[in-house]
Structure formats: C-alpha cells, structure tokens
Protein backbone atom coordinates (compact mmCIF):
# COMPACT_ATOMS: atom_id res chain seq x y z
CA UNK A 1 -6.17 -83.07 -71.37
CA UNK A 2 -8.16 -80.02 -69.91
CA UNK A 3 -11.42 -79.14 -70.65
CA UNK A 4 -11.78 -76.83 -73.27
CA UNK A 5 -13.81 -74.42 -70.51
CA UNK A 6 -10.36 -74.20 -68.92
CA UNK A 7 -8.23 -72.91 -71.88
CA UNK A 8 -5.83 -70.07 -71.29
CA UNK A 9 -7.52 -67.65 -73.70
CA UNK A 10 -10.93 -68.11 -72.88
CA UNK A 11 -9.29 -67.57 -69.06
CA UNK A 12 -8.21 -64.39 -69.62
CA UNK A 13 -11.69 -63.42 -71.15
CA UNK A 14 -13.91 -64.95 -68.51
CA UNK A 15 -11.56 -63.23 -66.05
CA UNK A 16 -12.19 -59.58 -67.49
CA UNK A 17 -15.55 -60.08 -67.35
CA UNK A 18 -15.83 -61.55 -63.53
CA UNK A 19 -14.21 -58.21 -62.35
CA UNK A 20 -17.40 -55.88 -62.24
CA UNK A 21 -19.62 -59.27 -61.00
CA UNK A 22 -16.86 -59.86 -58.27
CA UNK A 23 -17.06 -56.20 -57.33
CA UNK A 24 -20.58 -56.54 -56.32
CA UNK A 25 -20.24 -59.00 -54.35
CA UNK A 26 -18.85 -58.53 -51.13
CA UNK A 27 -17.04 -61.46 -50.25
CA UNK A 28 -15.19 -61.72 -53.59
CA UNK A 29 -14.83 -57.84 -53.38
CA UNK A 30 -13.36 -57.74 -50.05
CA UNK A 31 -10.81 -60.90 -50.58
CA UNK A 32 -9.62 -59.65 -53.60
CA UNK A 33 -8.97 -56.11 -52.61
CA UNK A 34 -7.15 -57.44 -49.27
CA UNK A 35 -5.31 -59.52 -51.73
CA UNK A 36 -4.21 -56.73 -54.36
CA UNK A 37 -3.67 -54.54 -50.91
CA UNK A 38 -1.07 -57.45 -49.38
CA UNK A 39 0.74 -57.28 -52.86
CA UNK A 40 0.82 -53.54 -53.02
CA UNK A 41 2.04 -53.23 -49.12
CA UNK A 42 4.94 -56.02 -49.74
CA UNK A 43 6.19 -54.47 -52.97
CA UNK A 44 6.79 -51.37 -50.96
CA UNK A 45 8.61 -53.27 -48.15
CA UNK A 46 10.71 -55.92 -51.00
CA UNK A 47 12.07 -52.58 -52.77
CA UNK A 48 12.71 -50.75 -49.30
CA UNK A 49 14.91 -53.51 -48.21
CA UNK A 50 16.56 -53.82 -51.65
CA UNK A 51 17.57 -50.43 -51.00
CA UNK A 52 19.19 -51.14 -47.73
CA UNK A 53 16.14 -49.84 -45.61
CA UNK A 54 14.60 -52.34 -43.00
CA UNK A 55 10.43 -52.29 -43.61
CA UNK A 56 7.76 -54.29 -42.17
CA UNK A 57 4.43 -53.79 -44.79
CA UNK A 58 1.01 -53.91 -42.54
CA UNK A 59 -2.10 -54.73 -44.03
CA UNK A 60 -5.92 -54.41 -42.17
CA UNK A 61 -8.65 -56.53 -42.07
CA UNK A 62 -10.51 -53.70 -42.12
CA UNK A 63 -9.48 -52.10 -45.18
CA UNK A 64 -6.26 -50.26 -46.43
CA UNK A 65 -2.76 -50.80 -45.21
CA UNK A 66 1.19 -48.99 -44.62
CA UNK A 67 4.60 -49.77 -45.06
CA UNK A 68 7.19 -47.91 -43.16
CA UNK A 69 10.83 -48.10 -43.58
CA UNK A 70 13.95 -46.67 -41.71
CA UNK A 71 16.92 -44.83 -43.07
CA UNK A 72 19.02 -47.11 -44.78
CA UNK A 73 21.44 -48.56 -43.20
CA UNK A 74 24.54 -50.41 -45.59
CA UNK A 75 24.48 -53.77 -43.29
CA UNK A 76 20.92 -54.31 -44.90
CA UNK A 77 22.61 -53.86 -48.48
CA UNK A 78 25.62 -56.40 -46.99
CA UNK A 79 23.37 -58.71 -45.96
CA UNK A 80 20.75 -58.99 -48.73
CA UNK A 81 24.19 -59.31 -51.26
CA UNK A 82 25.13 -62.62 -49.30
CA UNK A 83 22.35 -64.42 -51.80
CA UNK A 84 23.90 -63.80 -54.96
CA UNK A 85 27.21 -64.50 -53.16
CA UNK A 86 26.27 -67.71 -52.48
CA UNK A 87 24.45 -68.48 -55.74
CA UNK A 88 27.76 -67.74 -57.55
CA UNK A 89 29.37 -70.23 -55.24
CA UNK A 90 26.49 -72.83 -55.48
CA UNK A 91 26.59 -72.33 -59.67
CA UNK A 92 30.70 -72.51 -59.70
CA UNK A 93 29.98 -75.30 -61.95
CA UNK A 94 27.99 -72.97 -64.87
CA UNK A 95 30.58 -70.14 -65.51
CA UNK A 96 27.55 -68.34 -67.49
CA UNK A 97 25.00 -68.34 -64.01
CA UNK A 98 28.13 -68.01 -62.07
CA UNK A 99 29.38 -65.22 -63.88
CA UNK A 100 26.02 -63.56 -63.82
CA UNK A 101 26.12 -64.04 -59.42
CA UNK A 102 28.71 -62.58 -59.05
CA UNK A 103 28.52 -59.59 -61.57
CA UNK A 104 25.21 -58.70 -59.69
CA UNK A 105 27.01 -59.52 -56.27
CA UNK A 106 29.62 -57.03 -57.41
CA UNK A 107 27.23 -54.62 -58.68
CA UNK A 108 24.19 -54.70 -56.12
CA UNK A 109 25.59 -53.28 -53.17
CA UNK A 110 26.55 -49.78 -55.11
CA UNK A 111 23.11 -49.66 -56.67
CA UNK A 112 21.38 -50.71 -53.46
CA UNK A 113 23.20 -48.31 -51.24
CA UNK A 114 22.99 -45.10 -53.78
CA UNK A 115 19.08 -46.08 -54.75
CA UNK A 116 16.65 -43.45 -54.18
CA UNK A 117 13.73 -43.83 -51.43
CA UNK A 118 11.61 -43.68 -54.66
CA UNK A 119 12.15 -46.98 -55.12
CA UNK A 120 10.22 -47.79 -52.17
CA UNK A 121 7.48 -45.74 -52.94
CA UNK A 122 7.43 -46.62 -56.70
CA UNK A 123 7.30 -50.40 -55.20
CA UNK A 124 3.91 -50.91 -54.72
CA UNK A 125 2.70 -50.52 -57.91
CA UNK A 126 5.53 -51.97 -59.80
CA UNK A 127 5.05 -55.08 -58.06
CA UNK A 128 1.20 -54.92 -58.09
CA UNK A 129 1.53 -54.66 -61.94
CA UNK A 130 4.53 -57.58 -62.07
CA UNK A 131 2.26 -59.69 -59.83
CA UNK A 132 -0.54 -59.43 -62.54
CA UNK A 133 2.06 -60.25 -65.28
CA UNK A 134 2.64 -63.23 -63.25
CA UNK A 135 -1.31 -64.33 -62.69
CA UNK A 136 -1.29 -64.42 -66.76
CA UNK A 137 1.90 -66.15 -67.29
CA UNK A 138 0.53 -69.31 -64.68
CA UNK A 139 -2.91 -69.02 -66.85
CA UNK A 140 -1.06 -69.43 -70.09
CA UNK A 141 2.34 -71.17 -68.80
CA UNK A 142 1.72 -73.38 -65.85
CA UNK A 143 -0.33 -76.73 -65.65
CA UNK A 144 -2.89 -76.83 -63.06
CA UNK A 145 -4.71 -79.50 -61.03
CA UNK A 146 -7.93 -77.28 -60.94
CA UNK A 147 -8.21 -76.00 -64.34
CA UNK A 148 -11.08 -73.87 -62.75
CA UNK A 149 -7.71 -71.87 -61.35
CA UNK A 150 -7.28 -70.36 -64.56
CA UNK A 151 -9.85 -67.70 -63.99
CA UNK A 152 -9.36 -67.16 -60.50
CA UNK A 153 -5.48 -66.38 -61.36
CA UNK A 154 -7.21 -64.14 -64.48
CA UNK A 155 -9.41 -62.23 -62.27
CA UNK A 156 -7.03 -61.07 -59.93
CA UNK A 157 -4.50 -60.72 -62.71
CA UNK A 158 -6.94 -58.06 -64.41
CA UNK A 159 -8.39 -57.11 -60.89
CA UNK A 160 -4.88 -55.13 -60.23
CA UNK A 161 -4.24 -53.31 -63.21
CA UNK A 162 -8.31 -52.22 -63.70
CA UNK A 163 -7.90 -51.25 -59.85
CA UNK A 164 -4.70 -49.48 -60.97
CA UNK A 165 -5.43 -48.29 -63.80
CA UNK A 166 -8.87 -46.88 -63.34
CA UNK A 167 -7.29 -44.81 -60.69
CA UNK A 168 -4.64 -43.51 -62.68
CA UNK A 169 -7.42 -42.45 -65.43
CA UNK A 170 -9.32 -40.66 -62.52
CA UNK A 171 -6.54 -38.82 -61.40
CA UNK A 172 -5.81 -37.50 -64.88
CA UNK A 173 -9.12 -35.31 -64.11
CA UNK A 174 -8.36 -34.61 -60.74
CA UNK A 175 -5.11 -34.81 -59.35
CA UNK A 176 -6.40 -33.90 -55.84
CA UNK A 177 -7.74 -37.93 -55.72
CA UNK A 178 -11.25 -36.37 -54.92
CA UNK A 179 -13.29 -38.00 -57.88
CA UNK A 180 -11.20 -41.50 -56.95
CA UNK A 181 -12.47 -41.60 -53.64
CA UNK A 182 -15.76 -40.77 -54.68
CA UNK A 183 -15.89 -43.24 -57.36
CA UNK A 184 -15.42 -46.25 -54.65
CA UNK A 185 -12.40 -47.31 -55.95
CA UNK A 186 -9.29 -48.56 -53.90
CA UNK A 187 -7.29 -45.63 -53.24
CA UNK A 188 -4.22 -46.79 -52.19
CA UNK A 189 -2.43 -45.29 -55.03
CA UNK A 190 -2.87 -41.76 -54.95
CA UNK A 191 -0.61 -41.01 -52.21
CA UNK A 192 2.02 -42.83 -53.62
CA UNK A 193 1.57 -41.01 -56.80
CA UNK A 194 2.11 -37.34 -54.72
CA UNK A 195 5.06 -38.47 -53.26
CA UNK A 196 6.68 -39.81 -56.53
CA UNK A 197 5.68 -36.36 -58.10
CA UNK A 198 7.10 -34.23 -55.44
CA UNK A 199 10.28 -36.34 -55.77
CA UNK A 200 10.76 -36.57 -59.32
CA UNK A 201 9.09 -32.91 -59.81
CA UNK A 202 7.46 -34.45 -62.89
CA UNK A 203 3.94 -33.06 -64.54
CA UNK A 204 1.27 -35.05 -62.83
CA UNK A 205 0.31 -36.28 -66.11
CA UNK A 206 3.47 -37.63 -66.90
CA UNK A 207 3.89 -39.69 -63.83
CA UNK A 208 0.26 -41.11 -64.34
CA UNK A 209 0.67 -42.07 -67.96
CA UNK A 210 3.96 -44.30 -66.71
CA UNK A 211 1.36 -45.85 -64.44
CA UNK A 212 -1.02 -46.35 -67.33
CA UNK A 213 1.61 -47.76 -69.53
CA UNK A 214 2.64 -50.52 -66.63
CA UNK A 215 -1.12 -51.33 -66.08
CA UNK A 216 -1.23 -51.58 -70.06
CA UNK A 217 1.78 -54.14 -70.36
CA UNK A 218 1.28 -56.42 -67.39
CA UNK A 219 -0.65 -58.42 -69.36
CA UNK A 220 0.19 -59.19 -72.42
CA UNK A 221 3.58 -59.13 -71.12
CA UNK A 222 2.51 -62.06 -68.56
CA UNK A 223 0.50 -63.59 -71.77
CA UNK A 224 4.03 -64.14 -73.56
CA UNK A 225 5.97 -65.53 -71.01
CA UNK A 226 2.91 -67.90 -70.36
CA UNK A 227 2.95 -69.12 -73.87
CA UNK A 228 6.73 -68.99 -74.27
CA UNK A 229 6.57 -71.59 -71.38
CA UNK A 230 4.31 -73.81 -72.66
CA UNK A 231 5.77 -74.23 -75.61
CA UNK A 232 8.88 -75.15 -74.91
CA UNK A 233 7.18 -77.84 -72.90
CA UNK A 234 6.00 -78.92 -75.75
C-alpha cells in the first residue's frame, strides 16, 4: 500500500505548486524546459511524418530547438500504413481490432497524403498538451515503484500546459510575442502560433483561445483516464 504522501490527488496538488519553486531553480528549470522542448520538437516531427513528410526534430543544450520537414512525399504515407497493415494481420483472430486495422489502413493513406502542413505545425503543441494528459493519467492510473514519481510526473504534467498556457494568455495582449519574451517565459510557441494564423487566416484570438482550451483539458482529461484505469484494476 502507498503512503498516503504519494496519493494521486495530493500529486497533482503538490505538483502545481512545485512549478514556480522549480522555476527558480536552475537545474530543475533547465531539465524541465529541455524536457517540455524535446516533446514540443518531436510532436512536430510525429505529425510531419504522419503526413507523409520526412522530419528530423533538433533540440539544444543550450536552449530552444527546430524541426524541419520536406515536401511530402506518398512512399512516407506507404510506408508508415504498413503498421496498421500488419496489426490487422497480427489481430485476424479479433474481427473487432482487426476490423478497426484495416479500416484505418484503408483510410490513412488518403488522410495522410491530402493532410495539410498545419498539421505539422499544430504538432507541437497538440502533443505537448497530450503528453501532459498522459503525466496525469500515470499519476492517477499507473502503479509506481517510487511513489515519490507521482509528483515528478505532476510537475511536468502542469509544467507544459502553465508554460503553454501562460504564453497563450500573453499573446492575447500582444500578438507581436513582445511581452512573452519579456516575461522569461519559453517562447517556443509563438511562432508556431503566426504560422497557424497565416494558414488558417483565423483572428489571433481565436487561434489562441483553441490553445487555451487544450492547455485547459489536458488535465482533467489525463485525471479520468488515470482513474478510469485504476478502477478497473480494481
């Protein structure tokens, strides 16, 4: 049985409040922001290559990272759809997983080939805000060795969509990213954000509050899945 220090709920709390400590402190502050910047950089190359484009994400030790990705190219799109290919083969057995293989093996390679490059650019922060679902759902849904895990897996969890979402709220008063980089956050959204508007040709404020709403349901969102988990352990 864990120690009642260790329980999921009190987790999540003790990991809120760590962020501002953590962000004085250098150490913590500079592991966690490489961490949340390795996340950020890979979600832009995982969607990239979904979309048939080849990427390689970079990150630097000294701060800040970029993802680049070619043209796509529909051998990428063949390629990737050889996985659910073969997990409809490997499930033949389970005509529901089966079935659901090969529906998305069917259905992939149009909606690879035909998605927009603002998938890849959207991909940063939609993975930096599903990785934080996922940091709750292992503090509320996974048994640990280290109990003491749970708020390190909180932290970051809340350390990505404050980041994000801190950001997004600075940006809502000036769109030009000049108060972010003044405030000392991590500003490796706000580019991201310009090219998604110029794409979309959405207001500003309606591509930040889409932002705001992902940072807002990562985790509670995480939270559920967490507890679903658990209790059908139980």
């Amino acid at each position: 049985k864990e120690h009642r220090w260790a329980h999921p709920a009190l987790a999540v709390g003790v990991g809120l409040l760590a962020v501002p400590v953590l962000k004085i402190l250098w150490i913590p502050n500079y592991v966690f922001n490489f961490l949340t910047t390795f996340t950020h950089e890979c979600g832009h190359a995982l969607f990239a290559w979904l979309t048939g484009r080849a990427s390689l994400p970079t990150v630097s030790v000294a701060g800040g990272g970029v993802t680049v990705w070619s043209d796509p190219h529909f051998s990428v799109v063949l390629m990737i759809d050889l996985i659910p290919i073969f997990l409809a083969w490997r499930s033949r057995s389970n005509k529901l997983a089966c079935g659901i293989s090969a529906g998305v093996a069917v259905l992939y390679p149009v909606v690879g080939w035909f998605g927009a490059e603002m998938l890849p650019i959207a991909g940063g922060v939609l993975t930096e805000c599903l990785g934080a679902a996922a940091c709750f759902y292992v503090v509320f849904g996974v048994d640990l060795k280290r109990p003491f895990e749970r708020h390190l897996y909180s932290a970051w969890g809340w350390w990505m969509i404050i980041n994000r979402g801190a950001e997004s709220i600075a940006m809502k008063h000036d769109w030009n990213s000049t108060r972010v980089y003044e405030s000392g956050l991590a500003a490796g959204l706000t580019e991201d954000l310009h090219r998604a508007q110029e794409m979309l040709g959405w207001a500003p404020s309606s591509v930040l509050t889409v932002v705001l709403v992902m940072c807002a349901v990562a985790m509670p969102a995480g939270v559920l899945a967490g507890w679903v988990a658990r209790k059908r352990r139980e």
